[in-house]
N, C-alpha and C. Protein backbone atom coordinates (compact mmCIF):
# COMPACT_ATOMS: atom_id res chain seq x y z
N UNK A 1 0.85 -1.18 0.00
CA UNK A 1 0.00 0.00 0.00
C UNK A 1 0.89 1.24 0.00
N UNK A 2 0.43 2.61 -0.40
CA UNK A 2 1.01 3.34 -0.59
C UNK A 2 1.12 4.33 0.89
N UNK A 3 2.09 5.23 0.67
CA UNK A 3 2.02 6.02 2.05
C UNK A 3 0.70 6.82 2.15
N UNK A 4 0.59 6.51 3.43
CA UNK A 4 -0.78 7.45 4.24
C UNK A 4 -0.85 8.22 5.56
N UNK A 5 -0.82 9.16 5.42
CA UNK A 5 -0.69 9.53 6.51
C UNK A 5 -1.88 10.05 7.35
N UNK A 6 -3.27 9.94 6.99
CA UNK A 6 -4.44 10.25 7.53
C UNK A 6 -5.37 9.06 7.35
N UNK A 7 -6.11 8.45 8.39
CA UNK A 7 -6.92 7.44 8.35
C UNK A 7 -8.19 7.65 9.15
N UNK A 8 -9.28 7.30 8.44
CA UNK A 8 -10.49 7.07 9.16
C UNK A 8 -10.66 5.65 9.46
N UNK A 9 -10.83 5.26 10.80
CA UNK A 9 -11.44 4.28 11.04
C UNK A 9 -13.15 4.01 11.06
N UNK A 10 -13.57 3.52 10.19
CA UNK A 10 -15.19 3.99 10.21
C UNK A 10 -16.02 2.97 10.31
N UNK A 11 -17.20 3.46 11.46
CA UNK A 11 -17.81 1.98 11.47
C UNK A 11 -19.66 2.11 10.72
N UNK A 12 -20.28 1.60 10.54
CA UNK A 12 -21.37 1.87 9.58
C UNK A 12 -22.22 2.25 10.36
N UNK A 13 -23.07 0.79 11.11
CA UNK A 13 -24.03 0.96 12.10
C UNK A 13 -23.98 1.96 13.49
N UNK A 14 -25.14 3.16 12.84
CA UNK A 14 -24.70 3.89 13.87
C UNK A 14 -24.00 5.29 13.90
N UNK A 15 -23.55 4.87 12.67
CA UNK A 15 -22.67 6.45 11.97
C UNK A 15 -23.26 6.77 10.82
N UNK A 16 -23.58 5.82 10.13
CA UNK A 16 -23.86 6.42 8.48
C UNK A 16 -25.81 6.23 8.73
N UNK A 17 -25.78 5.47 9.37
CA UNK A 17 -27.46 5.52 9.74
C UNK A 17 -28.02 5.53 11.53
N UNK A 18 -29.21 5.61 11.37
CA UNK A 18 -29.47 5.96 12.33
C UNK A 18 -30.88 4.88 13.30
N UNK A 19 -30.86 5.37 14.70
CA UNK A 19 -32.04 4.46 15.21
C UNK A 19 -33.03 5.34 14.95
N UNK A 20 -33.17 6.73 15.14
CA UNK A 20 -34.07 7.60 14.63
C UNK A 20 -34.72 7.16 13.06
N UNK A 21 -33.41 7.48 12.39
CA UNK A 21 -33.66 7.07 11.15
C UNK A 21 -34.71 5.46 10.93
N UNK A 22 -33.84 4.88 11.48
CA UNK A 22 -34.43 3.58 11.23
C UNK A 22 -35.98 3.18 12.24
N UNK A 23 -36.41 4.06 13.38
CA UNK A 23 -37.68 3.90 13.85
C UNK A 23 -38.85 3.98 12.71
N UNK A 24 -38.98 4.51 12.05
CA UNK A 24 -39.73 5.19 10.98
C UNK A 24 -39.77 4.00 10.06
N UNK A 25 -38.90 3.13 9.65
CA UNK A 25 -39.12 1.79 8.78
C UNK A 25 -39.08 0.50 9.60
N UNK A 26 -38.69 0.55 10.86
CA UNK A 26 -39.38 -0.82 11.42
C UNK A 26 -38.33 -1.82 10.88
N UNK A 27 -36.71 -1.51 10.88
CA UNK A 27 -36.52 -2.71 10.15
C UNK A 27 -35.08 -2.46 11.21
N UNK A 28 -34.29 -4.06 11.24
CA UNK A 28 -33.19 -4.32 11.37
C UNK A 28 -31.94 -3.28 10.80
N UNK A 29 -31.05 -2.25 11.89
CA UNK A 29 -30.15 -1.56 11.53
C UNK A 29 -29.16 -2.21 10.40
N UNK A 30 -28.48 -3.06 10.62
CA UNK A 30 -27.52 -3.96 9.89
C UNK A 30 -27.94 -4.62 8.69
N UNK A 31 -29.77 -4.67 8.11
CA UNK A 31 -29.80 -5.04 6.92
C UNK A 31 -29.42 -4.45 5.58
N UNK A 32 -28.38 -3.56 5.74
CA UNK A 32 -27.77 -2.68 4.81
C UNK A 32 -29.00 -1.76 3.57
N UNK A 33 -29.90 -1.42 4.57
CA UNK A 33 -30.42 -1.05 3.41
C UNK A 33 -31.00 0.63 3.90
N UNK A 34 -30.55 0.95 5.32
CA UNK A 34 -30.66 2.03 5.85
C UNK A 34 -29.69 3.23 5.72
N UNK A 35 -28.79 2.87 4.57
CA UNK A 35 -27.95 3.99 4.98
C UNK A 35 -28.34 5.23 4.32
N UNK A 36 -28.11 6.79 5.28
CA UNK A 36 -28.27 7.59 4.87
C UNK A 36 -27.35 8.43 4.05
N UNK A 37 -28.09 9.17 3.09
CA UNK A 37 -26.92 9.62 2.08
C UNK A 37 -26.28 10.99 2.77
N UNK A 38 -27.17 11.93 3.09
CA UNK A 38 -26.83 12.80 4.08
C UNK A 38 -25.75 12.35 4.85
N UNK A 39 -25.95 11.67 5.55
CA UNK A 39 -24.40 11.15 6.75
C UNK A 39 -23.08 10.63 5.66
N UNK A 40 -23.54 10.05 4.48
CA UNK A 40 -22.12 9.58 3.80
C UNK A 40 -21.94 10.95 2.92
N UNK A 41 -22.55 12.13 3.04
CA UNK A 41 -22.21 13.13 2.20
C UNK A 41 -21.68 14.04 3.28
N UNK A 42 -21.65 13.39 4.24
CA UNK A 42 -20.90 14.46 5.66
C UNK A 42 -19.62 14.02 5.24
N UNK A 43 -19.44 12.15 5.51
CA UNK A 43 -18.20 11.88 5.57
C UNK A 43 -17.40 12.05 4.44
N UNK A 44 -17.95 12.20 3.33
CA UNK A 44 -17.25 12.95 2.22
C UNK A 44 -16.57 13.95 2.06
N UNK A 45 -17.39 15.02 2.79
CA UNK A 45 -16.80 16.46 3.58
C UNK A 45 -15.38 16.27 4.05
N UNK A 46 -15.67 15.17 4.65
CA UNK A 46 -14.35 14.94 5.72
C UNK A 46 -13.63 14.51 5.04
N UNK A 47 -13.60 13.44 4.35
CA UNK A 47 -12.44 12.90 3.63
C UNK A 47 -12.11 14.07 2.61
N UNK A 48 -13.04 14.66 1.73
CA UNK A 48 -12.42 15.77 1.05
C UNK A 48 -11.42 16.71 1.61
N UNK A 49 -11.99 17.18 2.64
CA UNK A 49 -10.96 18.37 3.44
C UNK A 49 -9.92 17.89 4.12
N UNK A 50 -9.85 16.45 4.11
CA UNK A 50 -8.69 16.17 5.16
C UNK A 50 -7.70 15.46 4.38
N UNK A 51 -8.07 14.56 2.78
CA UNK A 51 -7.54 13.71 2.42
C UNK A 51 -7.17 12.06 2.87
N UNK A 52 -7.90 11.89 3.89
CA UNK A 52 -7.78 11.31 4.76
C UNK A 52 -8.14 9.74 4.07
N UNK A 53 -7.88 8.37 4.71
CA UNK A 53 -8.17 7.35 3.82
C UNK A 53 -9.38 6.68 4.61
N UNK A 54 -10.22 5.65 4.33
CA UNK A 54 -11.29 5.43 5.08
C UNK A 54 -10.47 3.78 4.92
N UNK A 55 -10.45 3.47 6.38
CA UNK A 55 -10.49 2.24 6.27
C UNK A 55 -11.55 1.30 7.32
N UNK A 56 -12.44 0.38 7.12
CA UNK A 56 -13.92 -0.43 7.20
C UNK A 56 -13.46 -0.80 8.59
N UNK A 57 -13.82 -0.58 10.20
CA UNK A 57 -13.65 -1.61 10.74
C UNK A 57 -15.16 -2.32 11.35
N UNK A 58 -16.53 -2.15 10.69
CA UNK A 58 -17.57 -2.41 11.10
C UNK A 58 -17.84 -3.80 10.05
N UNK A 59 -18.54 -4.36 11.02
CA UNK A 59 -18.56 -5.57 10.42
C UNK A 59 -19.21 -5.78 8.70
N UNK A 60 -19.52 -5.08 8.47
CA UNK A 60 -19.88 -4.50 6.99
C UNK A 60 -18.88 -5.03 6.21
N UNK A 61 -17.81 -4.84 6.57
CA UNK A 61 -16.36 -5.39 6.16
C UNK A 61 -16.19 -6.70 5.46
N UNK A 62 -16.91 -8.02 6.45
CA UNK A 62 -17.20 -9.28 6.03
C UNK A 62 -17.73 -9.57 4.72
N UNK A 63 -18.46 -8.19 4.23
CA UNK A 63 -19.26 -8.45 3.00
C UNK A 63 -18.88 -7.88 1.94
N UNK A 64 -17.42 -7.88 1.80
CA UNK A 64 -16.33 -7.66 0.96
C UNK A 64 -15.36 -8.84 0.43
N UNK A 65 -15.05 -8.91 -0.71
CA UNK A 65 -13.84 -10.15 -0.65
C UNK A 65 -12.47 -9.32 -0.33
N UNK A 66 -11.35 -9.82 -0.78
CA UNK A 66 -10.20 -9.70 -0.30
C UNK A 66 -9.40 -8.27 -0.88
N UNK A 67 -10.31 -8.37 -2.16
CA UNK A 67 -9.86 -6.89 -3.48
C UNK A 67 -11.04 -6.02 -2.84
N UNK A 68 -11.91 -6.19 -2.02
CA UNK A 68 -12.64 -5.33 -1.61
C UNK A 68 -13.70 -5.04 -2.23
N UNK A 69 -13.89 -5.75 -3.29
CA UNK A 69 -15.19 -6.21 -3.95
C UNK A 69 -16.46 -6.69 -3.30
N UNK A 70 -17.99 -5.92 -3.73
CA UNK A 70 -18.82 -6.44 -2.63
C UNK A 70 -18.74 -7.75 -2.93
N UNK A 71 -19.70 -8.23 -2.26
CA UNK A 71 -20.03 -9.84 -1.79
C UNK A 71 -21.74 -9.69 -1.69
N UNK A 72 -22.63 -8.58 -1.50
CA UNK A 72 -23.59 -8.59 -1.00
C UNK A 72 -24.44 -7.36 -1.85
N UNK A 73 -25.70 -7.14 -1.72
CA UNK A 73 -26.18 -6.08 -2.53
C UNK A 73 -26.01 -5.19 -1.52
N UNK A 74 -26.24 -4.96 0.11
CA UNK A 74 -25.98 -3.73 0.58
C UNK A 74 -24.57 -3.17 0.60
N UNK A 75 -23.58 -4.09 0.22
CA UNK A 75 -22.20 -3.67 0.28
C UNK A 75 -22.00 -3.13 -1.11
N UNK A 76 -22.35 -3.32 -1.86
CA UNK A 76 -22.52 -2.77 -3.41
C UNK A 76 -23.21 -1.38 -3.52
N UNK A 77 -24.47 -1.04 -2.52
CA UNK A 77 -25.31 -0.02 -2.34
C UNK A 77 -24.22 0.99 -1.46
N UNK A 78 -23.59 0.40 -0.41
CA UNK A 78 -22.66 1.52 -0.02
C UNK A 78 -21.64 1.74 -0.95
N UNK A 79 -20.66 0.98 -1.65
CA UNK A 79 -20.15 1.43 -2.54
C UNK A 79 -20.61 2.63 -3.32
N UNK A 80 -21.41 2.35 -4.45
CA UNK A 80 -22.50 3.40 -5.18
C UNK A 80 -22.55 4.70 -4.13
N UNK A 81 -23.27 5.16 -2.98
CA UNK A 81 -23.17 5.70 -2.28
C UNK A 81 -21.98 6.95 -2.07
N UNK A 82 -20.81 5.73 -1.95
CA UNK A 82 -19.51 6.17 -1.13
C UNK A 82 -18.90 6.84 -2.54
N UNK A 83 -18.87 6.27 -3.86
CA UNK A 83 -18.43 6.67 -5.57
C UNK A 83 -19.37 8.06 -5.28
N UNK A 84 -20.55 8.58 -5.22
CA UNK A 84 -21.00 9.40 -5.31
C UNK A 84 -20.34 10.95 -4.75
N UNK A 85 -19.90 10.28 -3.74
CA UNK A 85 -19.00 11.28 -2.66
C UNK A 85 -17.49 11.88 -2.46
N UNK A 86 -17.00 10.67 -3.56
CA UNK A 86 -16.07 10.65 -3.71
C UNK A 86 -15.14 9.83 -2.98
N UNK A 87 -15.71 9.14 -2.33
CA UNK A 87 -15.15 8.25 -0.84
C UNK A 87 -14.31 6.84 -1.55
N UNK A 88 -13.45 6.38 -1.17
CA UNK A 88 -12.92 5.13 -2.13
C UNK A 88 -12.55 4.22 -0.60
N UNK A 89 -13.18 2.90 -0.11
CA UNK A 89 -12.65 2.05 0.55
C UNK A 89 -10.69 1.60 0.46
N UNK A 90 -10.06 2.20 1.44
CA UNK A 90 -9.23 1.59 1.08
C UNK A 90 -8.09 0.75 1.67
N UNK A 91 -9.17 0.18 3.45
CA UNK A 91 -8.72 -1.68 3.36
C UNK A 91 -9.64 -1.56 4.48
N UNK A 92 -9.53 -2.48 5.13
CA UNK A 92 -9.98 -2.65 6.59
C UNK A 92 -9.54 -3.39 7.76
N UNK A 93 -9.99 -3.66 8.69
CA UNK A 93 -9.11 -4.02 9.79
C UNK A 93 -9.00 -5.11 10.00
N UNK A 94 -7.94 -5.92 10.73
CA UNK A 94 -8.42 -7.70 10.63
C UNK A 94 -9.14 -8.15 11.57
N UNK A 95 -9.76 -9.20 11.14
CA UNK A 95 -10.45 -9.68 12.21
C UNK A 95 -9.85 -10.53 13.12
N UNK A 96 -10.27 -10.19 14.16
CA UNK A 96 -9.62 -10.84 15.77
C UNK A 96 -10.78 -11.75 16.54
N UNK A 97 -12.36 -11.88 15.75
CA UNK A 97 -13.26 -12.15 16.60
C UNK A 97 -13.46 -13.92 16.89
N UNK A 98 -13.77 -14.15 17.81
CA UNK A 98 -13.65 -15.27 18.43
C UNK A 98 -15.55 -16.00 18.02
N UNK A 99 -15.55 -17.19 17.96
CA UNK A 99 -17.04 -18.00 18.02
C UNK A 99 -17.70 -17.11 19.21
N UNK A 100 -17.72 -17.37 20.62
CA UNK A 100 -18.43 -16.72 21.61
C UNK A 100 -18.90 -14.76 21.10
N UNK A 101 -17.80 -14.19 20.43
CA UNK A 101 -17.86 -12.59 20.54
C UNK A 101 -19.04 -12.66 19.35
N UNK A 102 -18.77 -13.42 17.97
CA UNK A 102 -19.99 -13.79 17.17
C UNK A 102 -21.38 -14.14 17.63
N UNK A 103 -20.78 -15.17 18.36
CA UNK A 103 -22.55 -15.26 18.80
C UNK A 103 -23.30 -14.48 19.78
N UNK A 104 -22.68 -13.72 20.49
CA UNK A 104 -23.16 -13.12 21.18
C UNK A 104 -23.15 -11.14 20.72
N UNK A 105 -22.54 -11.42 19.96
CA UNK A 105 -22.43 -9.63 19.25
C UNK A 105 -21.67 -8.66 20.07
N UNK A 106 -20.89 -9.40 20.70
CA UNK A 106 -20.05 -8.02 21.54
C UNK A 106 -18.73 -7.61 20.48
N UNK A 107 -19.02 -7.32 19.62
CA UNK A 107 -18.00 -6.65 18.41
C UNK A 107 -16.49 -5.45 19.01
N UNK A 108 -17.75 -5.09 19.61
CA UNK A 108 -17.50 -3.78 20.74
C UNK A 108 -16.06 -4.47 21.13
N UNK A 109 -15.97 -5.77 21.78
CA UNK A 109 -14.53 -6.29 22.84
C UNK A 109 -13.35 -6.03 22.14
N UNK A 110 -13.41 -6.45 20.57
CA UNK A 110 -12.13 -6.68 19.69
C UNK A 110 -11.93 -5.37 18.93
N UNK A 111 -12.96 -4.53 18.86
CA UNK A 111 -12.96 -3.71 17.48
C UNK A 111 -11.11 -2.47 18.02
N UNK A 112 -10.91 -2.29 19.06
CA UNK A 112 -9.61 -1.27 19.01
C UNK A 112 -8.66 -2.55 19.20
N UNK A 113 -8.53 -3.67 19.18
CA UNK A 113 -7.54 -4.32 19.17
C UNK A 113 -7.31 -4.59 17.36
N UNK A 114 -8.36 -4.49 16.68
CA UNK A 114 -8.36 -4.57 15.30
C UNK A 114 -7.69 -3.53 15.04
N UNK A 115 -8.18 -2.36 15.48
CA UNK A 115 -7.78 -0.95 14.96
C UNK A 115 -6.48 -0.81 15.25
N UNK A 116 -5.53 -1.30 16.63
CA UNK A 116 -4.02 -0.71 16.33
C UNK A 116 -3.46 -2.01 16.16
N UNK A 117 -4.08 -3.14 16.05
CA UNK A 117 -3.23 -4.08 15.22
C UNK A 117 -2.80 -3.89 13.48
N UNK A 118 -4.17 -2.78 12.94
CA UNK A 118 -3.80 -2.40 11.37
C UNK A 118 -3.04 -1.31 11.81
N UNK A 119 -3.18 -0.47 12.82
CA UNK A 119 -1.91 0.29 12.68
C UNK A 119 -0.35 -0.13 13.06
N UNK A 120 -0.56 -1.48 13.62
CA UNK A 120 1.19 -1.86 14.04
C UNK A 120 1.67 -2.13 12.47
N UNK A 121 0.81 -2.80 11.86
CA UNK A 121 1.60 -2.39 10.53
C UNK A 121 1.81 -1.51 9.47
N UNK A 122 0.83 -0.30 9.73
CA UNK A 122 0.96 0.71 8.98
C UNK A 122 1.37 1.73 9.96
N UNK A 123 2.90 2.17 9.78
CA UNK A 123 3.62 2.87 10.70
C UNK A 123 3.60 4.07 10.42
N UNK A 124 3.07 4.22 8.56
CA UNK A 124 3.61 5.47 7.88
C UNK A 124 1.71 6.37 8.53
N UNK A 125 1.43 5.65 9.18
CA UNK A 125 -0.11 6.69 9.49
C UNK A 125 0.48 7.58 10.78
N UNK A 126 0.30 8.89 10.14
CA UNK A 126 0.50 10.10 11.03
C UNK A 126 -1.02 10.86 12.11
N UNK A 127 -1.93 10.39 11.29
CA UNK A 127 -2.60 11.25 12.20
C UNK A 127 -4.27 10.02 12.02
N UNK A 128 -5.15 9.61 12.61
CA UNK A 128 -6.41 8.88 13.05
C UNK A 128 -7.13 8.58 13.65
N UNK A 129 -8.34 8.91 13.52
CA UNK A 129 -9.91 8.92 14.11
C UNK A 129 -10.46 7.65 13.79
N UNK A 130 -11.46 7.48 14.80
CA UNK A 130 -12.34 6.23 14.84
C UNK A 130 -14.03 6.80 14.60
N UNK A 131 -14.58 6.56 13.72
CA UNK A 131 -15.77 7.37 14.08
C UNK A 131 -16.68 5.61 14.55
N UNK A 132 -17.03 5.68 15.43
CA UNK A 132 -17.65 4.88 15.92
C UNK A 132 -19.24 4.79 17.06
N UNK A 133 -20.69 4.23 16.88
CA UNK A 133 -21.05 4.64 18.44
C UNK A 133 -20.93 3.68 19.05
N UNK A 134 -20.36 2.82 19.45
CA UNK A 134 -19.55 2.03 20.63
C UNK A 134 -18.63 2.71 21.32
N UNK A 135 -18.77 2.37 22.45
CA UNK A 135 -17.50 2.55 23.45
C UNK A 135 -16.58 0.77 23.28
N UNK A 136 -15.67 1.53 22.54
CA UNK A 136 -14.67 0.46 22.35
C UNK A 136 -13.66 -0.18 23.17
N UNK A 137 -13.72 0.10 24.55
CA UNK A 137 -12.48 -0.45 25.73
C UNK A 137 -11.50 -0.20 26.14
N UNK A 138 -11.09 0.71 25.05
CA UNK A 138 -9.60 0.93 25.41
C UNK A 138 -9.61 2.77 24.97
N UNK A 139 -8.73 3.01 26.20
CA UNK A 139 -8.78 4.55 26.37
C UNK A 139 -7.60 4.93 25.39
N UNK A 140 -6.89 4.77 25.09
CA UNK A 140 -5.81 4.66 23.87
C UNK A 140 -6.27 5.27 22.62
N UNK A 141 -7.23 4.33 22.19
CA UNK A 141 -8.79 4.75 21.05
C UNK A 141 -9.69 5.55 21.47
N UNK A 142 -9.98 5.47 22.78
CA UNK A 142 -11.16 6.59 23.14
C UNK A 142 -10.39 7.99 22.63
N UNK A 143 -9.20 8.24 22.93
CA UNK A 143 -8.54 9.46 22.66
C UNK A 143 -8.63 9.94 20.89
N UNK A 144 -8.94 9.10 20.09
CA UNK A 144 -9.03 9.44 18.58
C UNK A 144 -10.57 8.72 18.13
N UNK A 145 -11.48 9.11 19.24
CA UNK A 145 -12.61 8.48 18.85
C UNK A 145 -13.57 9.14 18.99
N UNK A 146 -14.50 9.71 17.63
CA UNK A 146 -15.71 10.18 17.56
C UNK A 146 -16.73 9.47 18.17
N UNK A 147 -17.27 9.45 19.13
CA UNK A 147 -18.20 8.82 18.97
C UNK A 147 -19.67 9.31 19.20
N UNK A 148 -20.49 8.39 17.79
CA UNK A 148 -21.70 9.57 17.30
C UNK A 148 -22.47 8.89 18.50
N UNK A 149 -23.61 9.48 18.53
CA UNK A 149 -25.16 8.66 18.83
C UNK A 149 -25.95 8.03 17.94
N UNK A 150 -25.55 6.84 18.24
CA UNK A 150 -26.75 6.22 17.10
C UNK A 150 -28.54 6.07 17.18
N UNK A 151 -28.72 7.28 17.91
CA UNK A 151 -30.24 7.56 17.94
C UNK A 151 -30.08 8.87 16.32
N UNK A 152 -28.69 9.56 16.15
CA UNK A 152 -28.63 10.50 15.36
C UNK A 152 -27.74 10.20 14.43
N UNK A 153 -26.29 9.24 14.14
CA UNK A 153 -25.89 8.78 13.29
C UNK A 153 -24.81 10.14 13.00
N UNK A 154 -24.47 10.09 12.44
CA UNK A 154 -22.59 11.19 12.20
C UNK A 154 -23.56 12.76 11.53
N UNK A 155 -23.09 13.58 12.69
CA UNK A 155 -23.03 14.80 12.27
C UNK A 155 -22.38 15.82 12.49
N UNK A 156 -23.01 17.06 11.37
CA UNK A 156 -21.76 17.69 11.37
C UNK A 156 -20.90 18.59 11.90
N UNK A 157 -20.95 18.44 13.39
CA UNK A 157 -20.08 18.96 15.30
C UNK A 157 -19.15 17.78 14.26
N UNK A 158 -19.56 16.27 14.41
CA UNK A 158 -18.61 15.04 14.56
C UNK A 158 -17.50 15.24 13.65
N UNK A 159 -18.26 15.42 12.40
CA UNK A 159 -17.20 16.10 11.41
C UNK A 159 -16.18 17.23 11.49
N UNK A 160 -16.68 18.68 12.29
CA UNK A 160 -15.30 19.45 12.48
C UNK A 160 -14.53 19.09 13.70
N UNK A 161 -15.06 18.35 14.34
CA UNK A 161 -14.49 17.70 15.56
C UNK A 161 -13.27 16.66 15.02
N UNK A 162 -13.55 15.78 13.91
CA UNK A 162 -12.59 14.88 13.38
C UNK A 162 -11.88 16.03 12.28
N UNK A 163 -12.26 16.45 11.79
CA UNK A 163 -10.99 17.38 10.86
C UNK A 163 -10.53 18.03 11.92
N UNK A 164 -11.00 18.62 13.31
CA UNK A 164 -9.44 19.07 13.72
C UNK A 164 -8.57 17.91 14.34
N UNK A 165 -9.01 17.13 14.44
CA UNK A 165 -8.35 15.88 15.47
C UNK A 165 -7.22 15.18 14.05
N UNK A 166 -7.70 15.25 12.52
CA UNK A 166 -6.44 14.62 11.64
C UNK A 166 -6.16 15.93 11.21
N UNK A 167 -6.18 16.97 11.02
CA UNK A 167 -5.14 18.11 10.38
C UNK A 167 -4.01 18.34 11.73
């Protein structure tokens, strides 16, 4: 990969849509079919003004192959989406999750051990945010971590809040 020195860590559920949002259709957050364009035309904002790279650590991720190609029609719909904005996926974090953390959905336990395990190998990253609404465990990450309300999903406080946190 090439040098980077600005990274978004970004997670879907919760940032790009909303429970507000989603009261109104009655449906499952995670069936990829809630996302709002408004919130991915925020994070566009952001990546525009900051240059910054977006890399996936929400489980959304899974529904990618290895070139980052969807796998799924809502992962194809965020794509489309993210092309609109100008946004380009460009990797995501590895997975660390265990059978028990799966079945039970605590994503939440592993997700900052994902996050500075992709940064132990990407050394050349100078400056990174987590936009996430989990409280992720570790105060390390809490320190570079947006975190929205997912009754309201990423707005735009969250956004000049993360452009000053990577410029």
């Amino acid at each position: 990969m090439d040098s980077i020195c600005r990274i978004i860590f970004l997670d879907i559920d919760g940032v790009l849509n909303s429970n507000f949002w989603n009261d109104t259709h009655q449906r499952e957050l995670s069936d990829g079919t809630l996302i709002d364009m408004d919130k991915v035309a925020l994070l566009g904002s952001l990546v525009k003004r900051t240059g910054a790279k977006v890399v996936l650590h929400s489980g959304w991720r899974f529904w990618f192959d290895g070139n980052f190609k969807p796998l799924r029609m809502e992962a194809q719909k965020l794509v489309d989406m993210f092309q609109k904005e100008g946004i380009e996926l460009y990797d995501v974090t590895p997975d660390y999750t265990t059978e028990e953390i799966r079945r039970t959905k605590r994503f939440s336990l592993v997700k900052a051990k994902e996050i500075l395990g992709w940064l132990d190998i990407h050394k050349e990253v100078q400056s990174w945010i987590v936009i996430d609404d989990l409280d992720l465990h570790n105060e390390h990450v809490r320190h570079h971590q947006i975190k929205t309300d997912q009754e309201v999903g990423l707005t735009r406080q969250d956004v000049e809040r993360a452009a000053a946190m990577l410029l």
